[in-house]
C-alpha atoms as a PDB file:
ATOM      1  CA  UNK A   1       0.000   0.000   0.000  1.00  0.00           C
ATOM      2  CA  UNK A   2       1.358   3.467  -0.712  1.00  0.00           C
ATOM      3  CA  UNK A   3       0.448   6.641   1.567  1.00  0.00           C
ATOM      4  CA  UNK A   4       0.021   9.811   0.390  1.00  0.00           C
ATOM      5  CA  UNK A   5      -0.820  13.253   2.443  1.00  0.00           C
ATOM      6  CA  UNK A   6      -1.940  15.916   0.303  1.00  0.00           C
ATOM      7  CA  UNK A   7      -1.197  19.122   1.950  1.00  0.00           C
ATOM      8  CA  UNK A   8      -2.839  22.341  -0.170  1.00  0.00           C
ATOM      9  CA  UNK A   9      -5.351  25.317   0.130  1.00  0.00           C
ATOM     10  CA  UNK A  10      -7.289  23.006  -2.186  1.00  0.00           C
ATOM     11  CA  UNK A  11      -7.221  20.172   0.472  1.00  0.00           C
ATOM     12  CA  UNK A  12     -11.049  19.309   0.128  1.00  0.00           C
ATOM     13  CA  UNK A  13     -10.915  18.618  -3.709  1.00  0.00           C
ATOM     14  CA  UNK A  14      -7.899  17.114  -4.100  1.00  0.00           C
ATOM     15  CA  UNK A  15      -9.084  14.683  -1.524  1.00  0.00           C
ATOM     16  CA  UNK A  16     -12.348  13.960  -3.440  1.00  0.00           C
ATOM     17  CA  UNK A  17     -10.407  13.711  -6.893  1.00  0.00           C
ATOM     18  CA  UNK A  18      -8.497  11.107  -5.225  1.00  0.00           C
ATOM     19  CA  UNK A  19     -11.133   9.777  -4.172  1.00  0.00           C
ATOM     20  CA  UNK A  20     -13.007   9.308  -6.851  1.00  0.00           C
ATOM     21  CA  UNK A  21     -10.235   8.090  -8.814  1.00  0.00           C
ATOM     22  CA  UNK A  22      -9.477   5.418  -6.636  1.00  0.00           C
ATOM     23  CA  UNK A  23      -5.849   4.658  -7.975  1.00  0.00           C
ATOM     24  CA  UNK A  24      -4.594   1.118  -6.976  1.00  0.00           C
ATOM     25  CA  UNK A  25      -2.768   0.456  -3.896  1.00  0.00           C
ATOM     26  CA  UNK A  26      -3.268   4.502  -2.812  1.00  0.00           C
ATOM     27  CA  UNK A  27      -4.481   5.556   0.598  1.00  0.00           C
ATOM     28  CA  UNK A  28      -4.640   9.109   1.707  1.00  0.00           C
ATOM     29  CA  UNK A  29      -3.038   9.358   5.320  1.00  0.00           C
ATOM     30  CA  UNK A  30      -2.927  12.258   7.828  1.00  0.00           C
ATOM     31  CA  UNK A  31       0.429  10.986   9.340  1.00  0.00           C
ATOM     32  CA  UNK A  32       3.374  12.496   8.234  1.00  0.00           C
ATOM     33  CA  UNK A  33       5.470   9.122   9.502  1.00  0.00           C
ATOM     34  CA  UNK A  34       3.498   6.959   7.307  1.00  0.00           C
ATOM     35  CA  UNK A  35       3.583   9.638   3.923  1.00  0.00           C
ATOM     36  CA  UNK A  36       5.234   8.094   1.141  1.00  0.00           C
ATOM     37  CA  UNK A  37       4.268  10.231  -1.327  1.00  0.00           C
ATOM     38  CA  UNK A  38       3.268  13.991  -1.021  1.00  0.00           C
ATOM     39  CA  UNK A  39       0.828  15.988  -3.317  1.00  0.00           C
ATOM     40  CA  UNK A  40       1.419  19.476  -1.941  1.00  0.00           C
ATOM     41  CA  UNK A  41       1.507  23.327  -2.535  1.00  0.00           C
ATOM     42  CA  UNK A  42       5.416  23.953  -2.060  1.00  0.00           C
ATOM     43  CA  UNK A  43       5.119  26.970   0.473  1.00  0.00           C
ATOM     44  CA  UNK A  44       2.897  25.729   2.584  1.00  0.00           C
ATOM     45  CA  UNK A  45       5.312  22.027   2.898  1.00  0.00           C
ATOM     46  CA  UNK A  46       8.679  23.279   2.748  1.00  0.00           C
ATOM     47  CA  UNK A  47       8.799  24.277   6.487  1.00  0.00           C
ATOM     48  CA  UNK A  48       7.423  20.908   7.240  1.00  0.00           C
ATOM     49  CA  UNK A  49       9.721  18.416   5.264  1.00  0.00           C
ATOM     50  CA  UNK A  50      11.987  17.122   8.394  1.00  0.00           C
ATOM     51  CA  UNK A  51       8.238  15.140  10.095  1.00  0.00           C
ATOM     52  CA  UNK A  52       8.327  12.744   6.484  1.00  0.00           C
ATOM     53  CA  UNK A  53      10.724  10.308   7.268  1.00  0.00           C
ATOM     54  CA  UNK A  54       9.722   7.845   4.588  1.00  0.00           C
ATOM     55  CA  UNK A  55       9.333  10.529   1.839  1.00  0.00           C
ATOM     56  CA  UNK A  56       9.773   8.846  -1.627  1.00  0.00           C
ATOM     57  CA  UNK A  57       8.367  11.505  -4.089  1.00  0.00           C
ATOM     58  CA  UNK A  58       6.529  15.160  -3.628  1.00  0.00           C
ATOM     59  CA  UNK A  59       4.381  16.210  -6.468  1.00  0.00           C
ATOM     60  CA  UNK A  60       4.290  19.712  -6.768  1.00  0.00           C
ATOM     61  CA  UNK A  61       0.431  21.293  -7.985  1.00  0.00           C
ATOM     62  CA  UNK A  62       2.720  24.256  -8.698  1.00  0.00           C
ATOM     63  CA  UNK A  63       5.025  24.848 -11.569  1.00  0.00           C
ATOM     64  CA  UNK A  64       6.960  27.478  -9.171  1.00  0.00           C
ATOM     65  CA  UNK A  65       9.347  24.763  -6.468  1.00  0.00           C
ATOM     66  CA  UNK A  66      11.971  27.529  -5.746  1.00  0.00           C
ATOM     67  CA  UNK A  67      10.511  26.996  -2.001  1.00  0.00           C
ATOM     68  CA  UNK A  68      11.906  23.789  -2.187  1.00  0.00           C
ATOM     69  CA  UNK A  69      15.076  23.605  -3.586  1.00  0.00           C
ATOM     70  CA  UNK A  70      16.889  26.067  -1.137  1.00  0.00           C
ATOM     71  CA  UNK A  71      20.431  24.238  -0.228  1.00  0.00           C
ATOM     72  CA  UNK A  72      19.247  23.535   3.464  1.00  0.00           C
ATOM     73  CA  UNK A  73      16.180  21.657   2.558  1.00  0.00           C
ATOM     74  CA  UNK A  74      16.491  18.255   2.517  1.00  0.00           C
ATOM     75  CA  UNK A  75      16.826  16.936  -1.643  1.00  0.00           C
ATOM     76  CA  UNK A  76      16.783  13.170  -0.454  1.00  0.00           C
ATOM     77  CA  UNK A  77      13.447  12.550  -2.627  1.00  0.00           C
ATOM     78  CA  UNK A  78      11.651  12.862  -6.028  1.00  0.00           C
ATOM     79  CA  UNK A  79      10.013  16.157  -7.090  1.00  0.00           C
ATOM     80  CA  UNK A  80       7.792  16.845  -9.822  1.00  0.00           C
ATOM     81  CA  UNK A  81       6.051  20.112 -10.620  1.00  0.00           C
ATOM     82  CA  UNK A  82       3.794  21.182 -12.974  1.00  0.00           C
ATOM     83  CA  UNK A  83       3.937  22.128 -16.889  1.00  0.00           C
ATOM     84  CA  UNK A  84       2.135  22.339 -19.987  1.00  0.00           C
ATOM     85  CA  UNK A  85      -1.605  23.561 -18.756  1.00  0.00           C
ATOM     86  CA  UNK A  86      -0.445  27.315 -17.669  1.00  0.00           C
ATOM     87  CA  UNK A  87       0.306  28.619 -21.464  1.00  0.00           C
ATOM     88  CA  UNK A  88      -3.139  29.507 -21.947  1.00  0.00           C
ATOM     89  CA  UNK A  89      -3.565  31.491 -18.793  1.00  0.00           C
ATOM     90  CA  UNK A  90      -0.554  33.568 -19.048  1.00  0.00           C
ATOM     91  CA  UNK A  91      -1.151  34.395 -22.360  1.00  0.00           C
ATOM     92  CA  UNK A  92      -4.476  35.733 -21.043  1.00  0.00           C
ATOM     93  CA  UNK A  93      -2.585  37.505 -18.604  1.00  0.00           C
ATOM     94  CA  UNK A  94      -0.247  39.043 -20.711  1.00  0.00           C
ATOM     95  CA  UNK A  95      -2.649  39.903 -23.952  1.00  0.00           C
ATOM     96  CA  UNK A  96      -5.299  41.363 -21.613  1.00  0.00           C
ATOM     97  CA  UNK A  97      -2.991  44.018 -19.996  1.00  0.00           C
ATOM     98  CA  UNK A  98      -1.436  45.191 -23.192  1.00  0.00           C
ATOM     99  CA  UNK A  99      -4.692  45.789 -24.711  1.00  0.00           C
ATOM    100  CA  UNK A 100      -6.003  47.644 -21.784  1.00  0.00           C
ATOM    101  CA  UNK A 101      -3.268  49.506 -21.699  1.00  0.00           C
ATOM    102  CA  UNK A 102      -2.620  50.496 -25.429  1.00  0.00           C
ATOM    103  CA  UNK A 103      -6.537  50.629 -25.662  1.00  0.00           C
ATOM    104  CA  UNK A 104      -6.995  53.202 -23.005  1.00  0.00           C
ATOM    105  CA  UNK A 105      -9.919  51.288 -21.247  1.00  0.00           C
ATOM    106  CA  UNK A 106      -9.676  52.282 -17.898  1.00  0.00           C
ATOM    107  CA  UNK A 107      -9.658  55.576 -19.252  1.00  0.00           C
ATOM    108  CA  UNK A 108     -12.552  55.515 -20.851  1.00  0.00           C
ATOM    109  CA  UNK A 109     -14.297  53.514 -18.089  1.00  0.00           C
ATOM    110  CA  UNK A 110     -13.139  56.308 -16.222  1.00  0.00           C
ATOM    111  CA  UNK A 111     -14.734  59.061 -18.516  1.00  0.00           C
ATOM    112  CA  UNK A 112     -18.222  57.498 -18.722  1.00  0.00           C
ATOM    113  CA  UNK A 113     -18.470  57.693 -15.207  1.00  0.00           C
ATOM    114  CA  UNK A 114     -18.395  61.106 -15.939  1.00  0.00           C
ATOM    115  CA  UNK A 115     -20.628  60.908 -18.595  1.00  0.00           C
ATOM    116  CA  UNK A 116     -17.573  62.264 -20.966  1.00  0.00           C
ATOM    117  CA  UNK A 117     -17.136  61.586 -24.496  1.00  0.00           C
ATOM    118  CA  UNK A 118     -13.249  61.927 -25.812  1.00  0.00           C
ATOM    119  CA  UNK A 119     -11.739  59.234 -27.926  1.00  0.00           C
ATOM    120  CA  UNK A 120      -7.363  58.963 -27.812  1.00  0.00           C
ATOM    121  CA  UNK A 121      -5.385  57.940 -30.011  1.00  0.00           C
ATOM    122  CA  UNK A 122      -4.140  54.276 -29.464  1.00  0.00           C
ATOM    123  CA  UNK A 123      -1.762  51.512 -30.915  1.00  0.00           C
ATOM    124  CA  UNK A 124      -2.386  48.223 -32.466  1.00  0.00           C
ATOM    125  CA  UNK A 125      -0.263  45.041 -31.725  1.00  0.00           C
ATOM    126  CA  UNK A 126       0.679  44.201 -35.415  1.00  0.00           C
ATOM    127  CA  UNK A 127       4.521  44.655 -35.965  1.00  0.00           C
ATOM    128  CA  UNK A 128       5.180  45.056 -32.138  1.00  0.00           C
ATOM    129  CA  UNK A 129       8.037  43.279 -31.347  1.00  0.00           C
ATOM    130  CA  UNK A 130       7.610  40.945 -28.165  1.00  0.00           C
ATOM    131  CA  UNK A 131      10.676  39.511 -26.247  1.00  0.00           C
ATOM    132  CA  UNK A 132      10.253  36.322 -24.277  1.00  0.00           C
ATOM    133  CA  UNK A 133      12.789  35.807 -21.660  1.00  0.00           C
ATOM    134  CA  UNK A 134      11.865  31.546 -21.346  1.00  0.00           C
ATOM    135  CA  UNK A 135      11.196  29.806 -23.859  1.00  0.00           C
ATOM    136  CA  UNK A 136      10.030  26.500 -22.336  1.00  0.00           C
ATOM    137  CA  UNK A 137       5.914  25.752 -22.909  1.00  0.00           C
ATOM    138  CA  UNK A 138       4.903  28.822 -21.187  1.00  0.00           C
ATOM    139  CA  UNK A 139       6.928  30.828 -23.438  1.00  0.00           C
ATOM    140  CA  UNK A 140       6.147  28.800 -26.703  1.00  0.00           C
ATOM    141  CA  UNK A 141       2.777  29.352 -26.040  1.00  0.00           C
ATOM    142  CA  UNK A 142       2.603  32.655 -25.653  1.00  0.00           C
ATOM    143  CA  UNK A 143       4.789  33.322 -28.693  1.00  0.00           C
ATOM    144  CA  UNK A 144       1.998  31.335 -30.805  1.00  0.00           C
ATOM    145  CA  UNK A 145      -0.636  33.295 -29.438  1.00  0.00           C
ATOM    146  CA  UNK A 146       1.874  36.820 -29.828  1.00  0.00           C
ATOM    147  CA  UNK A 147       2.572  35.233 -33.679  1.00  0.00           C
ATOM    148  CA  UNK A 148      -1.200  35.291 -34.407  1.00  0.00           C
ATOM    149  CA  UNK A 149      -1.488  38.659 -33.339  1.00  0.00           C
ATOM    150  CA  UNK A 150       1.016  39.946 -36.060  1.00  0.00           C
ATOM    151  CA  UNK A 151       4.058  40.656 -33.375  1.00  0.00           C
ATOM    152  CA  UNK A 152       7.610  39.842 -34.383  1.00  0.00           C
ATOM    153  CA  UNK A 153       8.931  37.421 -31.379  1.00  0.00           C
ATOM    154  CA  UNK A 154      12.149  37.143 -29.884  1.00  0.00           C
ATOM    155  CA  UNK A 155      12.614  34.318 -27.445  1.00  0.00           C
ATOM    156  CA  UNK A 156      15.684  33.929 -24.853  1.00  0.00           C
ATOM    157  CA  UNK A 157      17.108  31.010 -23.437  1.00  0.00           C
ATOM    158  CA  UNK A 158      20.280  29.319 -22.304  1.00  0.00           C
ATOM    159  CA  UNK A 159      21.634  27.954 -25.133  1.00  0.00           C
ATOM    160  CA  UNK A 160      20.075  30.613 -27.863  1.00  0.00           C
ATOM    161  CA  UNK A 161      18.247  27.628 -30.449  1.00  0.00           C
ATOM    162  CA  UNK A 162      15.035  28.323 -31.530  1.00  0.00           C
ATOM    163  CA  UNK A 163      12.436  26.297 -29.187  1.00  0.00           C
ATOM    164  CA  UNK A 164       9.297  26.619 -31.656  1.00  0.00           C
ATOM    165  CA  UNK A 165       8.957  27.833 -35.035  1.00  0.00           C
ATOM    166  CA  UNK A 166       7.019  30.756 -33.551  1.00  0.00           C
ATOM    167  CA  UNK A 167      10.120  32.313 -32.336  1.00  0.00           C
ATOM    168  CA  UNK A 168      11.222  34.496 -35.396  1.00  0.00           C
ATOM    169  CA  UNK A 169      14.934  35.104 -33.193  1.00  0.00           C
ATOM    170  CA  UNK A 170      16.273  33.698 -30.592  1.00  0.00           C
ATOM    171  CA  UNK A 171      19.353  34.982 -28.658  1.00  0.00           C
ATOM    172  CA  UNK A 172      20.856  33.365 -25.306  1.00  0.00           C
ATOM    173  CA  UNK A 173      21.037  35.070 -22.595  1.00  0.00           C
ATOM    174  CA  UNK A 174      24.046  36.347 -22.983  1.00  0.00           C
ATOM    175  CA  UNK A 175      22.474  38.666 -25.231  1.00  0.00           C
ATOM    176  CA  UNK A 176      20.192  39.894 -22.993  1.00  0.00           C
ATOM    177  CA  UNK A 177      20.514  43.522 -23.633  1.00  0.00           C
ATOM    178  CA  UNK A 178      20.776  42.945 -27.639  1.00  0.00           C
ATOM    179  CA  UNK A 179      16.969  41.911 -27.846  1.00  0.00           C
ATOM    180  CA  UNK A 180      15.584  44.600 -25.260  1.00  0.00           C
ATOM    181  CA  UNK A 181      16.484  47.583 -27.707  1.00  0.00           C
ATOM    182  CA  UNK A 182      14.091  45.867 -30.216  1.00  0.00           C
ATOM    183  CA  UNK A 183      11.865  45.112 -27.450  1.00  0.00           C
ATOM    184  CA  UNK A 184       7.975  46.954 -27.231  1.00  0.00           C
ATOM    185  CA  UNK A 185       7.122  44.064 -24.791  1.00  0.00           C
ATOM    186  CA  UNK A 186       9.286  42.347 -22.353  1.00  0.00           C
ATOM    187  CA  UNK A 187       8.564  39.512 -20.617  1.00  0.00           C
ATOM    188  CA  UNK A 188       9.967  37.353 -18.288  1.00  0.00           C
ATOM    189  CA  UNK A 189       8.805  33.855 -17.573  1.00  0.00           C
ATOM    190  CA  UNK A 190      12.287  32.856 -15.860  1.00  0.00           C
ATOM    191  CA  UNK A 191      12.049  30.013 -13.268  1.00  0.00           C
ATOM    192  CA  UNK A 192      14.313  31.349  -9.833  1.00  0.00           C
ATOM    193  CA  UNK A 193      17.526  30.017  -9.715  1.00  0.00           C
ATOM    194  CA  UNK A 194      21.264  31.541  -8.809  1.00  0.00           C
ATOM    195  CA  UNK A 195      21.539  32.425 -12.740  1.00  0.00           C
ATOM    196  CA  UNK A 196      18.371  34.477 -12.853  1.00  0.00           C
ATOM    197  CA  UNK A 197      18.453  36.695  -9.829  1.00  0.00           C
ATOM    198  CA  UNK A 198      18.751  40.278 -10.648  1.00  0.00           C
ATOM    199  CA  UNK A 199      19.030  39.636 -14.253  1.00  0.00           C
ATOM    200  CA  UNK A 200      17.014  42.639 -14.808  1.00  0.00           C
ATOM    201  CA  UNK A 201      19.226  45.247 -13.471  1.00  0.00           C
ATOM    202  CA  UNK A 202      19.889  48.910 -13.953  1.00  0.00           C
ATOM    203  CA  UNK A 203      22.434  47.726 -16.873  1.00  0.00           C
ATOM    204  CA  UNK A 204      19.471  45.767 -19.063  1.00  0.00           C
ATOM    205  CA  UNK A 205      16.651  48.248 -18.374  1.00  0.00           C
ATOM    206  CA  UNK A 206      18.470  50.772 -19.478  1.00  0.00           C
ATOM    207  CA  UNK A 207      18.758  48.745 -23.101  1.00  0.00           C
ATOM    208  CA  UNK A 208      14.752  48.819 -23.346  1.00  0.00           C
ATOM    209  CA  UNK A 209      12.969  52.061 -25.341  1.00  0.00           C
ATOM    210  CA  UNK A 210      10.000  52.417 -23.262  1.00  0.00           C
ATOM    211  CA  UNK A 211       8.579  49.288 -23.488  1.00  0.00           C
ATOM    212  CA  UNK A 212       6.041  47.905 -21.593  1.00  0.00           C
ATOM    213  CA  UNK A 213       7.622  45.399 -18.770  1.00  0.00           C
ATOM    214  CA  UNK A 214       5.923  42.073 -17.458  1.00  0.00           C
ATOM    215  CA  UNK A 215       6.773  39.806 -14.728  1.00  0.00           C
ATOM    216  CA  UNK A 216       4.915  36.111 -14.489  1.00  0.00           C
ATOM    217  CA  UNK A 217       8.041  34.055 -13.421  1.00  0.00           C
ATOM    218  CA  UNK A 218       9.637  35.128 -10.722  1.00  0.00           C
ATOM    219  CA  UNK A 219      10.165  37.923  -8.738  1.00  0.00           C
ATOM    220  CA  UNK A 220      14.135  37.340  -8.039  1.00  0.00           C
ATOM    221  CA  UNK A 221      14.904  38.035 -11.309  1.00  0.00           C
ATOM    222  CA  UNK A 222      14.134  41.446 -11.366  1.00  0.00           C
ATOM    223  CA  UNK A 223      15.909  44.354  -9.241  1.00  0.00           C
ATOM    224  CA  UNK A 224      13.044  46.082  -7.809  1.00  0.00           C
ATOM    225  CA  UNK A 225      15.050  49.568  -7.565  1.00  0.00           C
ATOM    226  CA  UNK A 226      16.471  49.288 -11.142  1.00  0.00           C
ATOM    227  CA  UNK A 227      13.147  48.939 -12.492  1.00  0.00           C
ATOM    228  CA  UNK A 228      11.536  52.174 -10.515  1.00  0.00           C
ATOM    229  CA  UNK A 229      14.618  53.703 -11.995  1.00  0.00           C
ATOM    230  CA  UNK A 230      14.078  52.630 -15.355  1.00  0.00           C
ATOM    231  CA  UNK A 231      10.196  53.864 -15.008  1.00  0.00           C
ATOM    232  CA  UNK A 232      11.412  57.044 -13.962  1.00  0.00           C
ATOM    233  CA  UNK A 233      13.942  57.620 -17.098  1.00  0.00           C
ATOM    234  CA  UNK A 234      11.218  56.083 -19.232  1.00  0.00           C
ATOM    235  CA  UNK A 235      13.373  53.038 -20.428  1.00  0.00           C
ATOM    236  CA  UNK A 236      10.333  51.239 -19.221  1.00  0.00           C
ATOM    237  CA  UNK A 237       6.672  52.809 -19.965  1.00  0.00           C
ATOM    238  CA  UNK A 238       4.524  50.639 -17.427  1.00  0.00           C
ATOM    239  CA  UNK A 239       5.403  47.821 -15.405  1.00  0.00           C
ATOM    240  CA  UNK A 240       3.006  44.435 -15.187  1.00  0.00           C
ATOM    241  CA  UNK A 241       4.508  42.724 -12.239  1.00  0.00           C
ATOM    242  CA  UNK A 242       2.361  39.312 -10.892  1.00  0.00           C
ATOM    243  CA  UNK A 243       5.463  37.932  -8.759  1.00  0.00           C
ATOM    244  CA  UNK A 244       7.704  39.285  -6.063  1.00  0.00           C
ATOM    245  CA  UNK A 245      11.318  38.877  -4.313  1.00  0.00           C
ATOM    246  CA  UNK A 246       8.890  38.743  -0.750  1.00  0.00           C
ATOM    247  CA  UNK A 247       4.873  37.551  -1.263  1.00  0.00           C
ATOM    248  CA  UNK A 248       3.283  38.623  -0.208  1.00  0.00           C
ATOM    249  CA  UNK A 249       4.019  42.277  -0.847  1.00  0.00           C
ATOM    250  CA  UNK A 250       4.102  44.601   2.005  1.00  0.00           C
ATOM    251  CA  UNK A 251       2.355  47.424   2.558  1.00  0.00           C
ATOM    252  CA  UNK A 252       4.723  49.941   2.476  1.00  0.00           C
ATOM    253  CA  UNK A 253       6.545  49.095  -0.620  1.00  0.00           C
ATOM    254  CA  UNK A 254       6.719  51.613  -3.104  1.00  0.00           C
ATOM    255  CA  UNK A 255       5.350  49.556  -5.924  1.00  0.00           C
ATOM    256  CA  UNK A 256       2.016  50.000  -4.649  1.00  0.00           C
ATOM    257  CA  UNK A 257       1.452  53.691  -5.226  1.00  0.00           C
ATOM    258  CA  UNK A 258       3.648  53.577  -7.961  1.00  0.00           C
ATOM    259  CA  UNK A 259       1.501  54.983 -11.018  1.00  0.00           C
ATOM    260  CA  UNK A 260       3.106  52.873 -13.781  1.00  0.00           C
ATOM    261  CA  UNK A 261       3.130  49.566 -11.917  1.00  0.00           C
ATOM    262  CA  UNK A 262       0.246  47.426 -12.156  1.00  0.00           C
ATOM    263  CA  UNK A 263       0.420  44.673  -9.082  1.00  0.00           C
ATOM    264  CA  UNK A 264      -1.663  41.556  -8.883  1.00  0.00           C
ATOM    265  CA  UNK A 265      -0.864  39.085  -6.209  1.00  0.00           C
ATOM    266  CA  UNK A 266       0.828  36.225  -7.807  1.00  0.00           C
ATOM    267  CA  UNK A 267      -2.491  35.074  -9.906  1.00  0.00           C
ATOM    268  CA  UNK A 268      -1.302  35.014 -13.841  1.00  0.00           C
ATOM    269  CA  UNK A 269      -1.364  31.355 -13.748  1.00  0.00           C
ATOM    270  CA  UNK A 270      -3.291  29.448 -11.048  1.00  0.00           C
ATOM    271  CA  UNK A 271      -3.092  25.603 -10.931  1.00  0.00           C
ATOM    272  CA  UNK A 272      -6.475  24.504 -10.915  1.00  0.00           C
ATOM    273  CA  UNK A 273      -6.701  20.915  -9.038  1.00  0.00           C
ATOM    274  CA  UNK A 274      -8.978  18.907 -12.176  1.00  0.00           C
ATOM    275  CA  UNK A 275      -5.934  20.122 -13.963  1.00  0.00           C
ATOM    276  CA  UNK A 276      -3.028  19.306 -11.872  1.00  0.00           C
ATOM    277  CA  UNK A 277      -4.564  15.918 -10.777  1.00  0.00           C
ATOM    278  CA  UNK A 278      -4.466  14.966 -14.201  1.00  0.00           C
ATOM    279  CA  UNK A 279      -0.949  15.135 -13.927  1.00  0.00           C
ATOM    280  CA  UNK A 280      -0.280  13.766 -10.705  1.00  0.00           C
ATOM    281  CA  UNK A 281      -2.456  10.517 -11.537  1.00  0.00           C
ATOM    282  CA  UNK A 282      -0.037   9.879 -14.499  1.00  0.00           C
ATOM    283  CA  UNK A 283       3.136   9.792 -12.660  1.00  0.00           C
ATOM    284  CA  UNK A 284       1.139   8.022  -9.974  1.00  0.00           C
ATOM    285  CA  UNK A 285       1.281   4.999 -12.351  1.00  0.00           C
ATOM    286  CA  UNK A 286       4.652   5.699 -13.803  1.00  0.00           C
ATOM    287  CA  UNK A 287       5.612   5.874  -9.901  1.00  0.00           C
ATOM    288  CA  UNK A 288       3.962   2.550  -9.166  1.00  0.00           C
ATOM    289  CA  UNK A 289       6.378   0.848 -11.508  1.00  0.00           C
ATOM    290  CA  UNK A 290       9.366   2.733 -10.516  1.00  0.00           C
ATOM    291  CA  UNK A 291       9.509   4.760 -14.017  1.00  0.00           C
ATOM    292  CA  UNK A 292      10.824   7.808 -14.551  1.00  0.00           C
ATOM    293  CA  UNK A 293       8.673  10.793 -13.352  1.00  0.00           C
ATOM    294  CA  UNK A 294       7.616  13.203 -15.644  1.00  0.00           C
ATOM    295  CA  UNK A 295       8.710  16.657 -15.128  1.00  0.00           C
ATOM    296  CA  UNK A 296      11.301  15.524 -12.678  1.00  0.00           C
ATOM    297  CA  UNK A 297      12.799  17.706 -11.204  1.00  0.00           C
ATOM    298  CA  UNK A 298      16.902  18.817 -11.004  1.00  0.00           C
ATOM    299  CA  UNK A 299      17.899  19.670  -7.601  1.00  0.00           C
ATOM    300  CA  UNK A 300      21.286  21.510  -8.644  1.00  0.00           C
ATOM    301  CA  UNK A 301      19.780  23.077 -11.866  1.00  0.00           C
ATOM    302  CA  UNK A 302      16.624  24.383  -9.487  1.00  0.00           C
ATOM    303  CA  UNK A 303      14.382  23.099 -12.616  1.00  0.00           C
END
């Protein structure tokens, strides 16, 4: 018999999926001494690995582990995350805010509370060029959806090779600061590891022309200073920013009353149980007969 303990905000249906399901040889425990197998939100078991003694495998129903792969958390287990369902949603994310902001909407929600009639001037998408800093599915995804929409994509990556045929160039990272003078849309969907923190920095903003500035990966990789800086030179027209180096946010920061930050609370992309479950009850079987995982993941790499 294998144990798992789910531990999530979304403890109630991930308990009745399981249920449901009724995988072979799978019985949900409440004992962290008998857990084999964990099906958990990474924040809320990271503090909590040490009580698992027996720990074999964690699945993730997050694509974001950087909670757990910190050097003095234990590593002595399998991890899996999430991928491939959260394209969609940040391209929703992402498509929604530019054309609220290029089409003036709150604007003219603003003026018709006013009973005010004014149109403004406003751009379209077509031959924007849109740089992707991640090209894994989120990224692909998004540079489909960007494609349709007439932009010109750039996509970034490690090793600089073209990761879909939607990706019209592709630099490495090295290049950074080549692609963000070409840039009307940046946008980071960079995973947190030792490599990513502060990569946007007072040197790379300063390579963009006003462009409009998203951040859905994570919120070390951007220098929180540098960008108000590059907001206040105009290197960067607004700022889009979903994740943070501290979540959540506190009060006092200055993004909050910043006018050319937009804040939402770490909600581009949320992993919806039906969805992640579909995921976990594959590698459930793959687990059962000691396969390899999908979406394992790399301790040293943090991915």
């Amino acid at each position: 018999m294998i144990k798992i303990k789910i531990v999530s905000r979304q403890q109630q249906r991930y308990v009745q999926l399981l249920t449901n399901a009724q995988l072979p040889l799978l019985k949900i425990t409440e004992d962290p001494q008998q857990a084999t197998v964990l099906l958990a939100d990474p924040p809320l078991i990271a503090p909590h690995l040490a009580k698992y003694p027996h720990l074999q495998w964690l699945q993730s129903t997050y694509a974001g582990i950087d909670t757990l792969i910190k050097p003095e958390i234990r590593q002595d287990y399998q991890l899996t995350n999430i991928r491939g369902i959260f394209g969609p949603l940040i391209a929703e994310y992402i498509l929604g805010h530019i054309l609220n902001h290029q089409r003036h909407l709150p604007q003219y929600k603003a003026q018709q509370l006013r009973s005010h009639w004014q149109s403004h001037p406003y751009q379209s998408m077509v031959g924007k060029t849109m740089v992707i800093i991640g090209t894994g599915t989120i990224g692909q995804h998004l540079a489909k959806v960007g494609t349709v929409l007439g932009c010109h994509i750039i996509g970034i990556n490690r090793s600089g090779i073209a990761a879909s045929a939607n990706f019209q160039q592709t630099y490495a990272i090295t290049d950074l600061n080549t692609s963000l003078t070409q840039a009307d849309y940046v946008i980071s969907i960079l995973p947190a590891t030792a490599d990513t923190d502060d990569l946007f920095d007072q040197d790379s903003f300063s390579h963009c022309k006003n462009a409009l500035f998203f951040n859905v990966g994570r919120g070390n990789a951007v220098n929180e200073q540098a960008l108000i800086m590059a907001l206040e030179q105009q290197y960067i027209a607004h700022a889009f920013i979903d994740v943070f180096k501290t979540e959540p946010l506190i009060p006092n920061h200055p993004f909050w009353i910043h006018p050319k930050i937009t804040i939402t609370p770490h909600i581009a992309a949320e992993s919806f149980p039906e969805q992640v479950f579909t995921i976990f009850k594959a590698n459930y079987f793959r687990f059962q007969k000691q396969q390899k995982l999908n979406y394992l993941i790399d301790f040293k790499r943090g991915y």
